[in-house]
Protein backbone atom coordinates (compact mmCIF):
# COMPACT_ATOMS: atom_id res chain seq x y z
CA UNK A 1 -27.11 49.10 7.04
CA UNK A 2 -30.17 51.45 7.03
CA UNK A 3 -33.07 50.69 4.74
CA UNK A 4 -34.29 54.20 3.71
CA UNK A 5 -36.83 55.30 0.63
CA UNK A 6 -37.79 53.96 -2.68
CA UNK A 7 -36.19 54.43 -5.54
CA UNK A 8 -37.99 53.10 -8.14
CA UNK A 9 -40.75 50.25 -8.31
CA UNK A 10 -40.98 48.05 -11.61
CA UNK A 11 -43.29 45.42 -12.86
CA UNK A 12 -41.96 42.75 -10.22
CA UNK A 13 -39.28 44.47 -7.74
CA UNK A 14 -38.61 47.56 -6.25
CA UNK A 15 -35.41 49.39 -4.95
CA UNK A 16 -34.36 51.38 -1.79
CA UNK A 17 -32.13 53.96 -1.02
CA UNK A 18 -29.77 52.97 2.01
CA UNK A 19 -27.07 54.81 4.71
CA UNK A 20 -24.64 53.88 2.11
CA UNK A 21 -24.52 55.58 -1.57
CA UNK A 22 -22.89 52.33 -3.05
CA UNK A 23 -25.77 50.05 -2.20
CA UNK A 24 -29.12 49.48 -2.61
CA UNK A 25 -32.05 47.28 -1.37
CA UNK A 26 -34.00 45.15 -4.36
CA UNK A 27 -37.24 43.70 -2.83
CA UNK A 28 -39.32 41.04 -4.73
CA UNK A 29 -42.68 41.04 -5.28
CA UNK A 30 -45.27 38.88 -5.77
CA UNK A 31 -46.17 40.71 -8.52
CA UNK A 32 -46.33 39.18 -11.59
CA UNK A 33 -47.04 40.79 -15.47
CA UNK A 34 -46.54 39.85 -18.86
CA UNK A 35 -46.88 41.05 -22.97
CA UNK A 36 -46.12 44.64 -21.48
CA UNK A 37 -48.14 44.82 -18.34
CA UNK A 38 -51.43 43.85 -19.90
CA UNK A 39 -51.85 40.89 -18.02
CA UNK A 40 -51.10 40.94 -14.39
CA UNK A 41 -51.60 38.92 -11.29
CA UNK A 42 -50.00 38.60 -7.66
CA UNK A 43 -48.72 35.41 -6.96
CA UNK A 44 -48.24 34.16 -3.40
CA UNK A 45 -44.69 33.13 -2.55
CA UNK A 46 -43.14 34.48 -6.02
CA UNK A 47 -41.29 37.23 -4.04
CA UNK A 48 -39.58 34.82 -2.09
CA UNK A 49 -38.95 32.25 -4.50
CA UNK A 50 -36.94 34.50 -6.90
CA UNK A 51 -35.38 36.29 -4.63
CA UNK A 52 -33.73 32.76 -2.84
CA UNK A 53 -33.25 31.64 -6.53
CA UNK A 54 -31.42 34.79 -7.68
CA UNK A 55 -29.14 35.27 -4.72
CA UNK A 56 -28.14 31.24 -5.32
CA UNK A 57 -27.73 31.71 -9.51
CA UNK A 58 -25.73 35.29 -8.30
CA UNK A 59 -23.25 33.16 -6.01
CA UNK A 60 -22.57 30.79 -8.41
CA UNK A 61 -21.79 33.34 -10.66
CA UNK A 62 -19.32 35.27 -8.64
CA UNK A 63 -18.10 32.22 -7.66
CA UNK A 64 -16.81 31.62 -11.06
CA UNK A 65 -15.50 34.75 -11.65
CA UNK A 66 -18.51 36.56 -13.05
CA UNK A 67 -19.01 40.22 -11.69
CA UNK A 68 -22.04 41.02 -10.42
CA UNK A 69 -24.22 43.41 -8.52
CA UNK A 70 -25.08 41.28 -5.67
CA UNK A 71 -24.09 41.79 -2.15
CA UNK A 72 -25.65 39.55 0.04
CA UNK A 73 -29.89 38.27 1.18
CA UNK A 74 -31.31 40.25 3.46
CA UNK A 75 -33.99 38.40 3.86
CA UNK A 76 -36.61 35.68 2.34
CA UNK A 77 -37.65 39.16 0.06
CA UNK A 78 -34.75 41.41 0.00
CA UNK A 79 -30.96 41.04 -1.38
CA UNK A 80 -28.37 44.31 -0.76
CA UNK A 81 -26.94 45.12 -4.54
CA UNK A 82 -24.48 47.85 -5.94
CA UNK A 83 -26.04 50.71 -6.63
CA UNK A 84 -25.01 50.82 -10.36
CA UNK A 85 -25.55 52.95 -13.21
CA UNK A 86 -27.04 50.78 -15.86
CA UNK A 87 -26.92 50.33 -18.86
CA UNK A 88 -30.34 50.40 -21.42
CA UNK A 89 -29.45 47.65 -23.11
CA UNK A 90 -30.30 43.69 -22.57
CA UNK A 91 -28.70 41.00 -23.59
CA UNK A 92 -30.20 38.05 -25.08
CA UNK A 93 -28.75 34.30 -25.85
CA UNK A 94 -30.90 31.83 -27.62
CA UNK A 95 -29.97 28.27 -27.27
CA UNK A 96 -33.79 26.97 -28.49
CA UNK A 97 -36.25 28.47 -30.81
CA UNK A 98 -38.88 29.41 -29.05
CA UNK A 99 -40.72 33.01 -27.95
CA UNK A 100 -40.24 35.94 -29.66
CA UNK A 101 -37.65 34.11 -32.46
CA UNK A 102 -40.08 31.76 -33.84
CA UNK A 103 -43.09 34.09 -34.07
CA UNK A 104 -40.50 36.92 -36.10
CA UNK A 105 -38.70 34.02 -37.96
CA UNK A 106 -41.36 31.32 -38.60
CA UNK A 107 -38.81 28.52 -37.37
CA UNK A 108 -40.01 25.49 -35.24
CA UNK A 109 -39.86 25.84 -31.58
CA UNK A 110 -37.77 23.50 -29.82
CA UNK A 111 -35.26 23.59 -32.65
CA UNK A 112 -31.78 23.40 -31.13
CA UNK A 113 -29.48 26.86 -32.44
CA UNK A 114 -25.56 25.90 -33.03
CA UNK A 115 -24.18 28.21 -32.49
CA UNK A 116 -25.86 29.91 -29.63
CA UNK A 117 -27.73 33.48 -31.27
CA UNK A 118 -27.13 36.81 -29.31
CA UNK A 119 -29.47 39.83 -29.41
CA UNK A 120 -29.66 43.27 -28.34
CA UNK A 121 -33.05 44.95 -26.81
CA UNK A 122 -33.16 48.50 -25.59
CA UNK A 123 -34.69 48.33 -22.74
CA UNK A 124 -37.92 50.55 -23.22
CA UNK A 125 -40.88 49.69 -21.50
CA UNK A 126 -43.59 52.33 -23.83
CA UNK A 127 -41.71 51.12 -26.81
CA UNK A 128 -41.70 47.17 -26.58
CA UNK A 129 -38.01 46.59 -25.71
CA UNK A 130 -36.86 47.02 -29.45
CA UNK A 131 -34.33 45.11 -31.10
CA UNK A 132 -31.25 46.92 -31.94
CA UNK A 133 -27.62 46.09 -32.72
CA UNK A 134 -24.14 47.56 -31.79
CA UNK A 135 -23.86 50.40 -34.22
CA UNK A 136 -27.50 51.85 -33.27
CA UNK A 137 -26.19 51.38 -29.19
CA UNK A 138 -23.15 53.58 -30.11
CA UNK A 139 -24.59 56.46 -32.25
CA UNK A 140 -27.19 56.91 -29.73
CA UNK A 141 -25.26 56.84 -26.61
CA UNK A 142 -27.12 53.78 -24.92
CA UNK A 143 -23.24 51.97 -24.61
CA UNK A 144 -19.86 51.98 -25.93
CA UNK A 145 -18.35 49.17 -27.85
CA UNK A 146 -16.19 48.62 -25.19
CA UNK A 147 -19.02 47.86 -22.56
CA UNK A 148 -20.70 46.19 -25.63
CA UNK A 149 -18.23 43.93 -26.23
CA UNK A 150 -17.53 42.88 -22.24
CA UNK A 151 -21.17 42.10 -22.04
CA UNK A 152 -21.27 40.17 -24.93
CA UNK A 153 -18.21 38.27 -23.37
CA UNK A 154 -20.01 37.91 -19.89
CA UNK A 155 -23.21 36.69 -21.53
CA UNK A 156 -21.67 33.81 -23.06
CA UNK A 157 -19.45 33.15 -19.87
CA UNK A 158 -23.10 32.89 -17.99
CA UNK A 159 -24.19 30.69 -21.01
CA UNK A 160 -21.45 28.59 -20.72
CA UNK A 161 -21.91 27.84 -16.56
CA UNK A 162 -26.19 28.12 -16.71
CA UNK A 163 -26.22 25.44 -19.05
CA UNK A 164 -24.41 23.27 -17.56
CA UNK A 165 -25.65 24.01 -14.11
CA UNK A 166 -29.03 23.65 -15.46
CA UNK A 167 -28.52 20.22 -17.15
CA UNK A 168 -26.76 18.60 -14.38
CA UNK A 169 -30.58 19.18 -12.44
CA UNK A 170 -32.26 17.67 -16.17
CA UNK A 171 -33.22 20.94 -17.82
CA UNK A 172 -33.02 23.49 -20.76
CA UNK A 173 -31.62 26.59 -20.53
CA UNK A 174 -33.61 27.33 -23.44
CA UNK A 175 -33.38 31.27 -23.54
CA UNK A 176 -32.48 34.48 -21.14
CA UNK A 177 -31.94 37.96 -20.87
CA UNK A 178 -29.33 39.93 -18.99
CA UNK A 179 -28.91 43.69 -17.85
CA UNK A 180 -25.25 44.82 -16.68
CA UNK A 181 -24.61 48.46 -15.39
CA UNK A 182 -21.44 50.18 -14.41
CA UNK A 183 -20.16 50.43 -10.98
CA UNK A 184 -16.59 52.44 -10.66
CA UNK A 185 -16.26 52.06 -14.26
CA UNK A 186 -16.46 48.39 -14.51
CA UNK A 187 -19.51 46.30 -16.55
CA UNK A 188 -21.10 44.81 -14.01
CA UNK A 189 -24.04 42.04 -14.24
CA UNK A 190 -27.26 43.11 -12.62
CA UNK A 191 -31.24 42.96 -12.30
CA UNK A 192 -31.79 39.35 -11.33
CA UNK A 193 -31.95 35.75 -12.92
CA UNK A 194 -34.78 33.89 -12.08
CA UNK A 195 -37.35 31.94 -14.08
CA UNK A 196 -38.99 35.26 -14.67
CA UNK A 197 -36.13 36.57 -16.91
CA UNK A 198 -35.38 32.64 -18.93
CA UNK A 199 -36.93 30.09 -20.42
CA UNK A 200 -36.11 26.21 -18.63
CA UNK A 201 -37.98 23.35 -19.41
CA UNK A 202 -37.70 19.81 -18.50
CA UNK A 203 -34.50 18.42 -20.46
CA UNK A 204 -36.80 15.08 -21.20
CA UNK A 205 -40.58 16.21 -21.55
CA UNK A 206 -39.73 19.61 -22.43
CA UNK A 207 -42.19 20.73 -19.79
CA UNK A 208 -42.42 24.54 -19.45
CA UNK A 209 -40.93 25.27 -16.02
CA UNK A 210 -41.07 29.20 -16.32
CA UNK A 211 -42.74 32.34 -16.99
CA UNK A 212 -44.33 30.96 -19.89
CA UNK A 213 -46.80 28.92 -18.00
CA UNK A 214 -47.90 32.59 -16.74
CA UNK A 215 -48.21 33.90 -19.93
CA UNK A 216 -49.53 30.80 -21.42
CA UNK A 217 -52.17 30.29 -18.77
CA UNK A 218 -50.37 26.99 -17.94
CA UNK A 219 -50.70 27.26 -14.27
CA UNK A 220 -48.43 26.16 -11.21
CA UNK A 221 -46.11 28.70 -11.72
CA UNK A 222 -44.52 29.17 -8.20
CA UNK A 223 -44.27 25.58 -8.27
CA UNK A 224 -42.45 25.32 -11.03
CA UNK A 225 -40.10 27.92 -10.14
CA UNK A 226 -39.19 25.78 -7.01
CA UNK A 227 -39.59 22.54 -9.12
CA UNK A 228 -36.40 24.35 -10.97
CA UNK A 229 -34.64 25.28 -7.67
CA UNK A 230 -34.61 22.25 -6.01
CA UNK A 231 -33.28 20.41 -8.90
CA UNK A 232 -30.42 22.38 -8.88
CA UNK A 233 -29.72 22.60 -5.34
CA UNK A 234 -31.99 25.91 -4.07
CA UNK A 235 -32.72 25.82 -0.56
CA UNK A 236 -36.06 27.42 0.13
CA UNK A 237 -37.17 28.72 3.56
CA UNK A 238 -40.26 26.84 4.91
């Protein structure tokens, strides 16, 4: 397999063309942003630590008979994915208040949500990732209900296994977001899941053990990215 040219470079990863149309190289960066790219910073390790993270959370997946994009890590940086046409629409479950809910809603954070909420964000970097639901997804082309409805399915599926995965190492799977795509006309999971993309925080203390200490200015963010790893049984390289 032949690492060729870049495809595109986002906020935090970028992607490669290789020898074979069906697959792609996703490198992570140390780059790290938040509210929309207005606060940025590179973060040593970061690259490494999500991509170790994200190729374990991806096994696990498949391994329970969730479909994803992931192939195999190529190295402490790089993981060989489907190359996938995706679809503009993420996929949000909300098991605790907190973020974006309780500043639009005015509810307390930390509040416990039974059952579960899902949301829909089109994915639209220059217009804030709106919300949106089903019907506006159809009438503007962005997915059918068919893929809407197996990605709804999925998301709860990876609910259902994160959570538990999660509290078995004593922690929160407080929020996340998902992207699928289509590859040979099947919904297929994608992007990445890392403590970039979900919220985690210590199921006792209810430390924040994710991107929020970025944004918040918390500090030790790497280390609580592996502080989440290790607890539920993520290797990282020395």
């Amino acid at each position: 397999m032949e690492k060729r040219q870049e495809l595109y470079a986002g906020k935090a990863k970028s992607v490669y063309t290789t020898d074979d149309p069906d697959l792609l190289v996703l490198q992570f960066r140390d780059d790290t942003s938040a509210f929309d790219g207005k606060k940025k910073e590179a973060l040593a390790r970061k690259g490494m630590v999500n991509n170790v993270f994200n190729a374990y959370i991806m096994e696990r997946l498949q391994d329970a008979g969730i479909p994803t994009h992931f192939e195999k890590r190529l190295s402490d940086t790089e993981s060989l994915v489907k190359k996938m046409a995706m679809i503009p629409v993420e996929c949000v479950v909300r098991n605790i208040a907190a973020g974006g809910l309780v500043k639009r809603l005015g509810v307390e954070e930390g509040r416990e949500l039974s059952p579960p909420t899902f949301e829909l964000f089109l994915k639209n970097d220059e217009k804030g990732d709106p919300m949106i639901n089903e019907s506006l997804a159809e009438t503007f082309g962005w997915a059918t209900p068919a893929q809407l409805g197996r990605m709804k399915e999925l998301t709860f599926k990876v609910n259902h296994l994160l959570k538990q995965l999660f509290a078995e190492g004593g922690l929160m799977l407080v929020d996340y977001k998902l992207e699928f795509g289509l590859f040979k006309g099947e919904v297929v999971l994608g992007d990445e899941f890392s403590p970039d993309g979900c919220r985690l925080w210590d199921a006792k203390t209810r430390e924040k053990l994710d991107k929020d200490r970025f944004r918040q200015g918390l500090g030790g963010v790497i280390e609580a990215y592996e502080e989440v790893g290790r607890r539920i049984g993520v290797i990282f390289p020395s």
